[in-house]
PDB file of N, CA and C in Angstrom:
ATOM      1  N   UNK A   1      42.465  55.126  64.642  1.00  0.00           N
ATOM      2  CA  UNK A   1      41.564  54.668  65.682  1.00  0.00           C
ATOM      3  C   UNK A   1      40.296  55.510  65.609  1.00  0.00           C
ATOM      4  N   UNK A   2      39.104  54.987  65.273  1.00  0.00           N
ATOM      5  CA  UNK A   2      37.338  55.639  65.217  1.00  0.00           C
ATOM      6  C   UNK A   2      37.683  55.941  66.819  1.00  0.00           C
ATOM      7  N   UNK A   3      36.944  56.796  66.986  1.00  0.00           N
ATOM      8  CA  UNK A   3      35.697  57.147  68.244  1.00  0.00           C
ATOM      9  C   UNK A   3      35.439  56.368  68.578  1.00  0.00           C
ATOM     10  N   UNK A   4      34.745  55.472  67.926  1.00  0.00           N
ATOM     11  CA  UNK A   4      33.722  54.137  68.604  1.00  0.00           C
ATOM     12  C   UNK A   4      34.831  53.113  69.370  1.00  0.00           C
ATOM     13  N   UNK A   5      36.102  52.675  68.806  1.00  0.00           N
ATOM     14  CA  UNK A   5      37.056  51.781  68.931  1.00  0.00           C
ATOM     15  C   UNK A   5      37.350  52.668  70.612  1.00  0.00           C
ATOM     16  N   UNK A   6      37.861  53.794  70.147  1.00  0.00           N
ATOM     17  CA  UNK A   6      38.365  54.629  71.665  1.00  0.00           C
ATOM     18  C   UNK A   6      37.028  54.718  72.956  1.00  0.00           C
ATOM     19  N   UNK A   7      35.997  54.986  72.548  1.00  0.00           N
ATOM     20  CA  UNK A   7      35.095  55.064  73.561  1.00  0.00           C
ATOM     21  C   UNK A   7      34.929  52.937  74.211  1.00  0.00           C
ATOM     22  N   UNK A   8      35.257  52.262  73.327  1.00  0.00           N
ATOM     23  CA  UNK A   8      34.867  51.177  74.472  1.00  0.00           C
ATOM     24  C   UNK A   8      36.220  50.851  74.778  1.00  0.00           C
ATOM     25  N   UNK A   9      37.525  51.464  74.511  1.00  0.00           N
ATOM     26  CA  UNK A   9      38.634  51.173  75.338  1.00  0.00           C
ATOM     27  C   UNK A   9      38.420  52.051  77.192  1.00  0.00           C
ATOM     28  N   UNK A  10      37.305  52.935  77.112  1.00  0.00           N
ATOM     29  CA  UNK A  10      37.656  53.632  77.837  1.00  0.00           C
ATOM     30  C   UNK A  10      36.657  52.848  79.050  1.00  0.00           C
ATOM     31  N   UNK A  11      35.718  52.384  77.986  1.00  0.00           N
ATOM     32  CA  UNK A  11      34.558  52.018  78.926  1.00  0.00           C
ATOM     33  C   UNK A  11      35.597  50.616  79.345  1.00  0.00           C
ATOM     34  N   UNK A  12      36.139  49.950  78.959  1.00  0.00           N
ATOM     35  CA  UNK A  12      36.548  48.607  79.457  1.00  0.00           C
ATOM     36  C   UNK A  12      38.093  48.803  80.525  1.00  0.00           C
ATOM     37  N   UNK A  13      38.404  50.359  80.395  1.00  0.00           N
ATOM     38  CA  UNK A  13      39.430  50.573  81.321  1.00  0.00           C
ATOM     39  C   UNK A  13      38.071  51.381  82.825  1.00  0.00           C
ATOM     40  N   UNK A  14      37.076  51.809  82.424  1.00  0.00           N
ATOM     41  CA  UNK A  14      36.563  52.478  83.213  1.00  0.00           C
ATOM     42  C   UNK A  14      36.187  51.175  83.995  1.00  0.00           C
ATOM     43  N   UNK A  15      35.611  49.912  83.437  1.00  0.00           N
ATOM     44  CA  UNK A  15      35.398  48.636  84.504  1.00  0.00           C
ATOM     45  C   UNK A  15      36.545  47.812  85.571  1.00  0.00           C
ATOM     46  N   UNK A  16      37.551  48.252  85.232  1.00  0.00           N
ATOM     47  CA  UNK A  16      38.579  47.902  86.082  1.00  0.00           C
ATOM     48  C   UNK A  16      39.285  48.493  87.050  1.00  0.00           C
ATOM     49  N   UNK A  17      38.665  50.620  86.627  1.00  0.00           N
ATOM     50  CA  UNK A  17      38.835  51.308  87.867  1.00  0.00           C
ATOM     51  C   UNK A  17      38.162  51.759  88.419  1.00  0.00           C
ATOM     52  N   UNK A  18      38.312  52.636  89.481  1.00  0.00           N
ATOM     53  CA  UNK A  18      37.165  53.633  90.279  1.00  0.00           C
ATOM     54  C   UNK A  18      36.414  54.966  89.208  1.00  0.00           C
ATOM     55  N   UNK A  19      35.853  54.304  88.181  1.00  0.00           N
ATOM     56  CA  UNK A  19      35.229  55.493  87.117  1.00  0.00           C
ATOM     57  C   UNK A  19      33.941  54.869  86.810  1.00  0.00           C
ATOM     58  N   UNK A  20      33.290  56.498  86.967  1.00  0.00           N
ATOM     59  CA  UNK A  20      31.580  55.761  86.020  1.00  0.00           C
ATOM     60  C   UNK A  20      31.448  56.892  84.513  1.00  0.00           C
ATOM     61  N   UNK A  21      30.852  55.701  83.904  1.00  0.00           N
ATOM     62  CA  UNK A  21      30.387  56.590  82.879  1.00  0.00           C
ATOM     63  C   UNK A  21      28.672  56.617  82.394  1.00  0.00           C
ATOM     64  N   UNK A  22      28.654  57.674  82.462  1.00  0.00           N
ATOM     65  CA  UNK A  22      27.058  58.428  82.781  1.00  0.00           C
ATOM     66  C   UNK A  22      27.000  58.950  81.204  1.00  0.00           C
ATOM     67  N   UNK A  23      26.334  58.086  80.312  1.00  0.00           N
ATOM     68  CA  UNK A  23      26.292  59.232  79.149  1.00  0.00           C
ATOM     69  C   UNK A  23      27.154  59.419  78.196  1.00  0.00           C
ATOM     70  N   UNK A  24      27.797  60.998  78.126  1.00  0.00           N
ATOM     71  CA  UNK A  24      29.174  61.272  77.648  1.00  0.00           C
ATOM     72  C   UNK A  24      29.485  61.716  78.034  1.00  0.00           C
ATOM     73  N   UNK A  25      29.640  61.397  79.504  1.00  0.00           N
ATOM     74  CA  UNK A  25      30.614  62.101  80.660  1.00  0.00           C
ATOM     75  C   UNK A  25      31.269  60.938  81.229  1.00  0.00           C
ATOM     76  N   UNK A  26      32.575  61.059  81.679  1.00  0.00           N
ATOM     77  CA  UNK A  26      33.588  60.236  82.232  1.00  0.00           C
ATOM     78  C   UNK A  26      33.658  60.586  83.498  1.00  0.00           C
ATOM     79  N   UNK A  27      33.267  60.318  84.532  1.00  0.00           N
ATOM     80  CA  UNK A  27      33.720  60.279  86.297  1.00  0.00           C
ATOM     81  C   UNK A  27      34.978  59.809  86.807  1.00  0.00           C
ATOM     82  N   UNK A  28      35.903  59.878  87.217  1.00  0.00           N
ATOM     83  CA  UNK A  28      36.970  59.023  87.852  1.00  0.00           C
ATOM     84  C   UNK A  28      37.362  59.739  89.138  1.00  0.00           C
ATOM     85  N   UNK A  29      37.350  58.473  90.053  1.00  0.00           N
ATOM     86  CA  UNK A  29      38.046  59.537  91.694  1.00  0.00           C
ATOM     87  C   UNK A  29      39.345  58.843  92.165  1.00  0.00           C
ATOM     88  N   UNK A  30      39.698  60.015  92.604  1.00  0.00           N
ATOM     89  CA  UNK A  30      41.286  59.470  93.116  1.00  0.00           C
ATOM     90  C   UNK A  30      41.032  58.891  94.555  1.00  0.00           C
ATOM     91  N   UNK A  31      40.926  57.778  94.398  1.00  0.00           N
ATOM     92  CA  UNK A  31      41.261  57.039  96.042  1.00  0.00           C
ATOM     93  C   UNK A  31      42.671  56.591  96.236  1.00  0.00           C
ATOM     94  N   UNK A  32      42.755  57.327  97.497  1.00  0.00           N
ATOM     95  CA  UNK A  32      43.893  56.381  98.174  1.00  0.00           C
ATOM     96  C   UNK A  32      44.139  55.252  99.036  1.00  0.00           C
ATOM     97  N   UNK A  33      45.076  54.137  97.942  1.00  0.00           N
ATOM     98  CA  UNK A  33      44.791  52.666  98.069  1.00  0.00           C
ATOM     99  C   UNK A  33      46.357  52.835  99.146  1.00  0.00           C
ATOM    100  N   UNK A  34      45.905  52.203 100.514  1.00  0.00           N
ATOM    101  CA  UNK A  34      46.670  51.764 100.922  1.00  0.00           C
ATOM    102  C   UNK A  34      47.403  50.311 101.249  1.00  0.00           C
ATOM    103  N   UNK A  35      48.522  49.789 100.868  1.00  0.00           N
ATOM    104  CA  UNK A  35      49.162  48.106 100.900  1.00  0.00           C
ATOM    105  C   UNK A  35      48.045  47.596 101.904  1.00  0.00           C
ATOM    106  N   UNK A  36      48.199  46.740 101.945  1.00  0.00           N
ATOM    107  CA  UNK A  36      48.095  45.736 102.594  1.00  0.00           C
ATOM    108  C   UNK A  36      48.330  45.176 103.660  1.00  0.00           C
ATOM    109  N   UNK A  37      48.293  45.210 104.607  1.00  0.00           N
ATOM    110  CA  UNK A  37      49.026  45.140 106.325  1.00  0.00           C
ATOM    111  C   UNK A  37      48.540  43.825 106.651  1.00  0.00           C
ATOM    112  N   UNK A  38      49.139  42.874 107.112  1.00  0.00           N
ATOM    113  CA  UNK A  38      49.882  41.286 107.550  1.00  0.00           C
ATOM    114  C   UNK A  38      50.392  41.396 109.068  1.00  0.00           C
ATOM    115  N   UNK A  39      49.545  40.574 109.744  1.00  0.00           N
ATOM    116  CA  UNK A  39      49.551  40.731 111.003  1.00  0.00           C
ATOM    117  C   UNK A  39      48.982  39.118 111.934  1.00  0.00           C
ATOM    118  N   UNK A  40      49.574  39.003 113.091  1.00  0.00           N
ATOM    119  CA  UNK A  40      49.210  37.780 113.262  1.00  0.00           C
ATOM    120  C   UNK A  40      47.914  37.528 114.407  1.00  0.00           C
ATOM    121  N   UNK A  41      47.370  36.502 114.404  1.00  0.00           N
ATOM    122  CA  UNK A  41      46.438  36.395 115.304  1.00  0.00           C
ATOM    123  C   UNK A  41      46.308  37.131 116.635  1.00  0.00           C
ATOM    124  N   UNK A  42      47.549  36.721 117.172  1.00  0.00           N
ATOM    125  CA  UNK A  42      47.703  36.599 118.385  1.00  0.00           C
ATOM    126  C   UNK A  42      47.909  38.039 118.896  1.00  0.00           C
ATOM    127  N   UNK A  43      49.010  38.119 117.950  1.00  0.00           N
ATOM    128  CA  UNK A  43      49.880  40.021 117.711  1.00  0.00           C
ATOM    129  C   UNK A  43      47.922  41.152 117.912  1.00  0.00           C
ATOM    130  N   UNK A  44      46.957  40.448 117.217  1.00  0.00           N
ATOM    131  CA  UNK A  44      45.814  41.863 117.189  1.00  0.00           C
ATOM    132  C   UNK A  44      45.109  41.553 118.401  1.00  0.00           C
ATOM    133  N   UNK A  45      45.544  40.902 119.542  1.00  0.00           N
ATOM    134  CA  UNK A  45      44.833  40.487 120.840  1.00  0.00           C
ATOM    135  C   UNK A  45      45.683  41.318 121.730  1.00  0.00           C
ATOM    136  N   UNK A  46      47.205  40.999 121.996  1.00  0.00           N
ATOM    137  CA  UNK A  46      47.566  41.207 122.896  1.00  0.00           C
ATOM    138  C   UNK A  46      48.851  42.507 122.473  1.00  0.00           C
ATOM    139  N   UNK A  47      48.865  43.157 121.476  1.00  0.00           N
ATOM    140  CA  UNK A  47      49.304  44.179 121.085  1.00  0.00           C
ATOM    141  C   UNK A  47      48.405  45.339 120.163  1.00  0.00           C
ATOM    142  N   UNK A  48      47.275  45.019 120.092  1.00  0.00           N
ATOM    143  CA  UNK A  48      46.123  45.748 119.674  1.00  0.00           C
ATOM    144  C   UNK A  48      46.752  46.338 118.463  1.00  0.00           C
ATOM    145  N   UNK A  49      47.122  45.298 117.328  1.00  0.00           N
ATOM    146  CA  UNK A  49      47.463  45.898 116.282  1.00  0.00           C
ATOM    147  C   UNK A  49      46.198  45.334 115.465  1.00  0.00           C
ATOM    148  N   UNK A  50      46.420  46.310 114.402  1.00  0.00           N
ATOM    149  CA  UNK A  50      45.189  46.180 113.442  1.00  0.00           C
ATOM    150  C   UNK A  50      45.764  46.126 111.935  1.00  0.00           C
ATOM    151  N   UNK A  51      45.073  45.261 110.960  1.00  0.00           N
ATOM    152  CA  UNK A  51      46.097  45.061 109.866  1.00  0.00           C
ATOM    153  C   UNK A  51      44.369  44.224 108.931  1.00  0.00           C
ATOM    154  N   UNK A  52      44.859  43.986 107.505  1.00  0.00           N
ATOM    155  CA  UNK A  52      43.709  43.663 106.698  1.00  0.00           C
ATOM    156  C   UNK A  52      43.731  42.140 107.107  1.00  0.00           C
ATOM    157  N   UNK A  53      44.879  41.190 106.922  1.00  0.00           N
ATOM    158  CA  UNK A  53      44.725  40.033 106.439  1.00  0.00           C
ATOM    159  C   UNK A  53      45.637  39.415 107.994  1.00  0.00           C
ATOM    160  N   UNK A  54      44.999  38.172 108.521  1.00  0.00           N
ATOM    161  CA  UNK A  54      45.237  37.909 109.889  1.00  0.00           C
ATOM    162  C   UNK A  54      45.860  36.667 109.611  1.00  0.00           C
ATOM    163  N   UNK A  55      47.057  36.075 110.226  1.00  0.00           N
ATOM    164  CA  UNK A  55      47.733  34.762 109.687  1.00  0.00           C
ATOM    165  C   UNK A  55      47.485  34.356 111.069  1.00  0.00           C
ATOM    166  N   UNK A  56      46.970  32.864 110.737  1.00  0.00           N
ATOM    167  CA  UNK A  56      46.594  31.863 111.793  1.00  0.00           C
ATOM    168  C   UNK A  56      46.953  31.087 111.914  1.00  0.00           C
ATOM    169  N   UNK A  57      48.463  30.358 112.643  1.00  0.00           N
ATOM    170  CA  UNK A  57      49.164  28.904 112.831  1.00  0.00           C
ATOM    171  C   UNK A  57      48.251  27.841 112.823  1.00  0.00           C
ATOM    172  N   UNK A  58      48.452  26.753 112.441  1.00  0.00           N
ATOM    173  CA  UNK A  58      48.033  25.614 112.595  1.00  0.00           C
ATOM    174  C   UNK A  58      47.664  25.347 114.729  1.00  0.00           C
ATOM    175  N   UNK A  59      49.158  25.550 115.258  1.00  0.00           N
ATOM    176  CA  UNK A  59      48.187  25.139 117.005  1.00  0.00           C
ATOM    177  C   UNK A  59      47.316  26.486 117.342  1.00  0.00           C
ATOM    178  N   UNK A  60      47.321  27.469 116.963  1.00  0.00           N
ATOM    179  CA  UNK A  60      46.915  28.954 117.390  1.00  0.00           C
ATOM    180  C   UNK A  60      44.717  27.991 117.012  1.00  0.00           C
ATOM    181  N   UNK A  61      45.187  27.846 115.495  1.00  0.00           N
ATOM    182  CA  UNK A  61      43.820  27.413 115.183  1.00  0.00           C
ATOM    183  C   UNK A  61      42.829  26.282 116.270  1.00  0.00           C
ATOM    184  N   UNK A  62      44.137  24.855 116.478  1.00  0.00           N
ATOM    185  CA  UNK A  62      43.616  23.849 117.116  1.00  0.00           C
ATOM    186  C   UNK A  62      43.173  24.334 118.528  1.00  0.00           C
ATOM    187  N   UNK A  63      44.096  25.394 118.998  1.00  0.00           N
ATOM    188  CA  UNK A  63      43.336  26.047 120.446  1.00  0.00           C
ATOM    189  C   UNK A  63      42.410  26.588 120.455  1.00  0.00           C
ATOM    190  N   UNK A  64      42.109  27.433 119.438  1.00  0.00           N
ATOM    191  CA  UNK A  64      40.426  27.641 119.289  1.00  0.00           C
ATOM    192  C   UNK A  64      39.527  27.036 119.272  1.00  0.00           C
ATOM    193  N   UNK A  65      39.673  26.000 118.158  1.00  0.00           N
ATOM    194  CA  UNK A  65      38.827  25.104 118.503  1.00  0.00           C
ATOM    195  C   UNK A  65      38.293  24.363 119.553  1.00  0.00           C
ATOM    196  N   UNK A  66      39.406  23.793 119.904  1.00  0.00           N
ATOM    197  CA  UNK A  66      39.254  23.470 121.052  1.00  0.00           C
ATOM    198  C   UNK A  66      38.086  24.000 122.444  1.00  0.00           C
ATOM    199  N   UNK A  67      38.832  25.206 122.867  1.00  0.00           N
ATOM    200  CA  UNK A  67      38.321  26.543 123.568  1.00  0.00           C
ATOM    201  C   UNK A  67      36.964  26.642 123.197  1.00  0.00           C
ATOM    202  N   UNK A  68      36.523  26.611 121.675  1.00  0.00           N
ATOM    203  CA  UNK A  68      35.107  26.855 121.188  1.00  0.00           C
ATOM    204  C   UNK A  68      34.204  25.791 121.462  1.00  0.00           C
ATOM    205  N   UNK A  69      34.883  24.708 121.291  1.00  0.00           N
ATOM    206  CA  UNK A  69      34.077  23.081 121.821  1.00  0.00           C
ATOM    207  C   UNK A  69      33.527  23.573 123.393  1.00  0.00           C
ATOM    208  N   UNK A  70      34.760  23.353 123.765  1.00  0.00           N
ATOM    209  CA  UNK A  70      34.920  23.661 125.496  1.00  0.00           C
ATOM    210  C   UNK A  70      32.973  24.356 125.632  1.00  0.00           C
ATOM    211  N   UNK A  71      33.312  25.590 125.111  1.00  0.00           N
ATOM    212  CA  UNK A  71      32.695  26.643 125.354  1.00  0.00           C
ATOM    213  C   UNK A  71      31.044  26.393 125.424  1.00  0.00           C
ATOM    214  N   UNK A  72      30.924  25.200 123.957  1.00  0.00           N
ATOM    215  CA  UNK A  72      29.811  25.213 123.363  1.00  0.00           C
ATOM    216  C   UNK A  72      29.230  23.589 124.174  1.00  0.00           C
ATOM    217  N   UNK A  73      30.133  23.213 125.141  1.00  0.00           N
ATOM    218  CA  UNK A  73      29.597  22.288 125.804  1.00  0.00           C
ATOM    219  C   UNK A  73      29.457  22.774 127.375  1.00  0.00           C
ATOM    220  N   UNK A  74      29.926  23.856 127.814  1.00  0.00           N
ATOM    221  CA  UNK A  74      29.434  24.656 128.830  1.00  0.00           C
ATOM    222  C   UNK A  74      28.471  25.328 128.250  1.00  0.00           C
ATOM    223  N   UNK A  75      28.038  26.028 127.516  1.00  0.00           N
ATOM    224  CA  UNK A  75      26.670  26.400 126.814  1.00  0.00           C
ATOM    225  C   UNK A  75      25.431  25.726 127.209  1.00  0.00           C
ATOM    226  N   UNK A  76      25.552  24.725 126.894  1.00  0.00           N
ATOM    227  CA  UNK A  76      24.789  23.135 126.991  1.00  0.00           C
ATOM    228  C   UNK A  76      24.012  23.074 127.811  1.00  0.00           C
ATOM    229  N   UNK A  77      25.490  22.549 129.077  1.00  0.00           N
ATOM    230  CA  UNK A  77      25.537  22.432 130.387  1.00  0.00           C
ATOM    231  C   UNK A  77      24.458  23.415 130.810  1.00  0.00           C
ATOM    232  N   UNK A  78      24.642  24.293 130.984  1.00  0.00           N
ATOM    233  CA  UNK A  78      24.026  25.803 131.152  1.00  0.00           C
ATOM    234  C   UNK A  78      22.575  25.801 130.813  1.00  0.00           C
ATOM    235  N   UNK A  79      22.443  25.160 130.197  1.00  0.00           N
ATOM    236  CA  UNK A  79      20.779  25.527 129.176  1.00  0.00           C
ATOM    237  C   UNK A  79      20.322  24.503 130.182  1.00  0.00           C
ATOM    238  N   UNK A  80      20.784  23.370 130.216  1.00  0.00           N
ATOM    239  CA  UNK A  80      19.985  22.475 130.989  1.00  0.00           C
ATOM    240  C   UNK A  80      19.807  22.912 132.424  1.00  0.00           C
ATOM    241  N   UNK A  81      20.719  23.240 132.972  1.00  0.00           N
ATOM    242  CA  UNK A  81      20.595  23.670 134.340  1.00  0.00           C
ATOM    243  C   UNK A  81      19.116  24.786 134.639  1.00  0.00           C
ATOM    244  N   UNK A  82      19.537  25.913 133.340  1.00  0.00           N
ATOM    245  CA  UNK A  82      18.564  26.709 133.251  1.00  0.00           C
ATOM    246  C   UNK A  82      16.797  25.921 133.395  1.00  0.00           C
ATOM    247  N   UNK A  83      16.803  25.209 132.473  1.00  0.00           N
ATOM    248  CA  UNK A  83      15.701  24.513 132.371  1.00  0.00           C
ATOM    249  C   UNK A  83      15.059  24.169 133.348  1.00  0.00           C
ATOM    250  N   UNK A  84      16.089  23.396 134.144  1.00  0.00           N
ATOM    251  CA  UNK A  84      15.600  22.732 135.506  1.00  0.00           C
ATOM    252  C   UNK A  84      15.506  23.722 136.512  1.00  0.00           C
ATOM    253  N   UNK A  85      16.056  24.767 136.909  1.00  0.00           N
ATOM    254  CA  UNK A  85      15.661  25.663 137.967  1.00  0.00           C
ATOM    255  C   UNK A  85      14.704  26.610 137.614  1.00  0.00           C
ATOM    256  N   UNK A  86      14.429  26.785 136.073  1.00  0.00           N
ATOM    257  CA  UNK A  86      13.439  27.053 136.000  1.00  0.00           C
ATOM    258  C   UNK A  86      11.782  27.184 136.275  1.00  0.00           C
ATOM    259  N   UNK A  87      11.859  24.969 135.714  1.00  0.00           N
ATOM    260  CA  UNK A  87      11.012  24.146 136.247  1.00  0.00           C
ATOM    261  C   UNK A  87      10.661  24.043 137.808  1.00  0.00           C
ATOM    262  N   UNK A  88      11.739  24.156 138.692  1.00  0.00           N
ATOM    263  CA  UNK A  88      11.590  24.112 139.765  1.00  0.00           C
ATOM    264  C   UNK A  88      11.248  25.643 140.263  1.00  0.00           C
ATOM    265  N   UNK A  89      11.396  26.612 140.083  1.00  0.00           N
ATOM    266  CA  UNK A  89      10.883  28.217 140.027  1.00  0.00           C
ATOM    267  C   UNK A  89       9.185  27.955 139.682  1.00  0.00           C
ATOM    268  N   UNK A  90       8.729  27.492 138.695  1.00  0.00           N
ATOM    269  CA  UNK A  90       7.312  27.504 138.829  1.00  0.00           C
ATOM    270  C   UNK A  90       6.784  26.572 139.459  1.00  0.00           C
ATOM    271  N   UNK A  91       7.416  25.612 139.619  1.00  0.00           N
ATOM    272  CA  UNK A  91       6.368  24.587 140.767  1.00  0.00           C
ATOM    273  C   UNK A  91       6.417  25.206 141.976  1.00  0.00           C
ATOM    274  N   UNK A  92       7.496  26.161 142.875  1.00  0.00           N
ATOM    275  CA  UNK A  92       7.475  26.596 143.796  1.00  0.00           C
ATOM    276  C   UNK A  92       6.129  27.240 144.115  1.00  0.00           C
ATOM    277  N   UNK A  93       6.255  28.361 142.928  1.00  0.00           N
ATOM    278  CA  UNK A  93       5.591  29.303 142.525  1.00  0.00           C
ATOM    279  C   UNK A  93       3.788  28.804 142.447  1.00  0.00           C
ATOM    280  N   UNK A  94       3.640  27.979 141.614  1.00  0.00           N
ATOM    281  CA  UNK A  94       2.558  26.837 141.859  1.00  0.00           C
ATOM    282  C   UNK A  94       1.881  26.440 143.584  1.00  0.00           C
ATOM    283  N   UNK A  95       2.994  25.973 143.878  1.00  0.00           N
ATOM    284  CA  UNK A  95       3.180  25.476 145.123  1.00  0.00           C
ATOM    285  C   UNK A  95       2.448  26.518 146.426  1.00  0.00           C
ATOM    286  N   UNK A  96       2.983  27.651 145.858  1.00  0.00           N
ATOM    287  CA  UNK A  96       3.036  28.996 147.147  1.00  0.00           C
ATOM    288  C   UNK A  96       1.378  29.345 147.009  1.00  0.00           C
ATOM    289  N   UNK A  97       1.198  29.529 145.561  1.00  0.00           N
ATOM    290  CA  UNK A  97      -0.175  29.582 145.436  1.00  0.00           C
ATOM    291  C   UNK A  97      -1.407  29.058 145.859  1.00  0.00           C
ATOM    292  N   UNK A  98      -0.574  27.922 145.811  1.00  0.00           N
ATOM    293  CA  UNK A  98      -1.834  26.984 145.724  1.00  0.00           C
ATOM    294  C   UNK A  98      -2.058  26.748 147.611  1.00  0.00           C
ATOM    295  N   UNK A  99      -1.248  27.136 148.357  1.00  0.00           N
ATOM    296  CA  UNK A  99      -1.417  26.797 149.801  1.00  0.00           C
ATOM    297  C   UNK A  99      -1.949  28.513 149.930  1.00  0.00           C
ATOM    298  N   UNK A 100      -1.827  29.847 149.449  1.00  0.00           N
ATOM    299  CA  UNK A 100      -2.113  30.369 149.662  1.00  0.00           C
ATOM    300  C   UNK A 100      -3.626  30.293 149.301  1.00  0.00           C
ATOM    301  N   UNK A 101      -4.086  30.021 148.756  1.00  0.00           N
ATOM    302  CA  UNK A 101      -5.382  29.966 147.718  1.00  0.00           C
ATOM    303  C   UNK A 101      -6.173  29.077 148.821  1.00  0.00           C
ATOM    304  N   UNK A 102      -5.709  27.686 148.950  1.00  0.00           N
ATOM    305  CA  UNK A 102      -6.250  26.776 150.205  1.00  0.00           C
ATOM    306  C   UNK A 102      -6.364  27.114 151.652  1.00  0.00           C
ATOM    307  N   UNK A 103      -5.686  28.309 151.668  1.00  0.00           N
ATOM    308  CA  UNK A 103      -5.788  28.640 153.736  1.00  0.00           C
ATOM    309  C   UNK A 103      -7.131  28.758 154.134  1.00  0.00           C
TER     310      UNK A 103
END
C-alpha cells in the first residue's frame, strides 16, 4: 500500500467522521453520541419528557388539526372585529374633535 493509496483512505474515512484534515495534520474529536430517545406526543406535554424523535397517532394528528383550523378561524374572527372597533375608535375620535373645534 503507497502513501498516496493510505492518505485518501484516510481522507474518505475522515468524511464520514468527526475529523478535519488541515494539510498534514489529522484532527479527530471524541464526541459523545448519545441513542436516540422515542417519545410520544402527548407523553412531552403532559409528562414533560424530552426525547429526539416525537411519534404522532393518526387521531392525536386529526385533533390538531382540527384545534389549528378552530384557531385560525377565531384569528379571523378577531381581525375583523379589530378592524371595526377600530374604525369606530377614529370616527369617535373625529367626531369629539370636530364638536370640539366647532364650539
Amino acid at each position: 500500500m503507497s502513501s498516496n493509496s493510505f492518505i485518501k483512505y484516510l481522507k474518505s474515512v475522515a468524511e464520514k467522521t468527526d475529523v478535519i484534515v488541515e494539510k498534514n495534520h489529522i484532527k479527530w474529536f471524541n464526541v459523545e453520541k448519545t441513542g436516540r430517545r422515542v417519545i410520544g406526543f402527548l407523553d412531552m406535554y403532559y409528562f414533560d419528557e424530552k426525547g429526539d424523535y416525537i411519534i404522532l397517532n393518526k387521531s392525536t394528528a386529526y385533533d390538531l388539526k382540527e384545534r389549528l383550523e378552530f384557531l385560525e378561524k377565531s384569528v379571523a374572527k378577531y381581525r375583523k372585529w379589530l378592524k371595526i372597533l377600530s374604525l369606530t375608535c377614529v370616527f369617535m375620535l373625529i367626531t369629539i374633535v370636530l364638536i370640539l373645534v366647532l364650539r
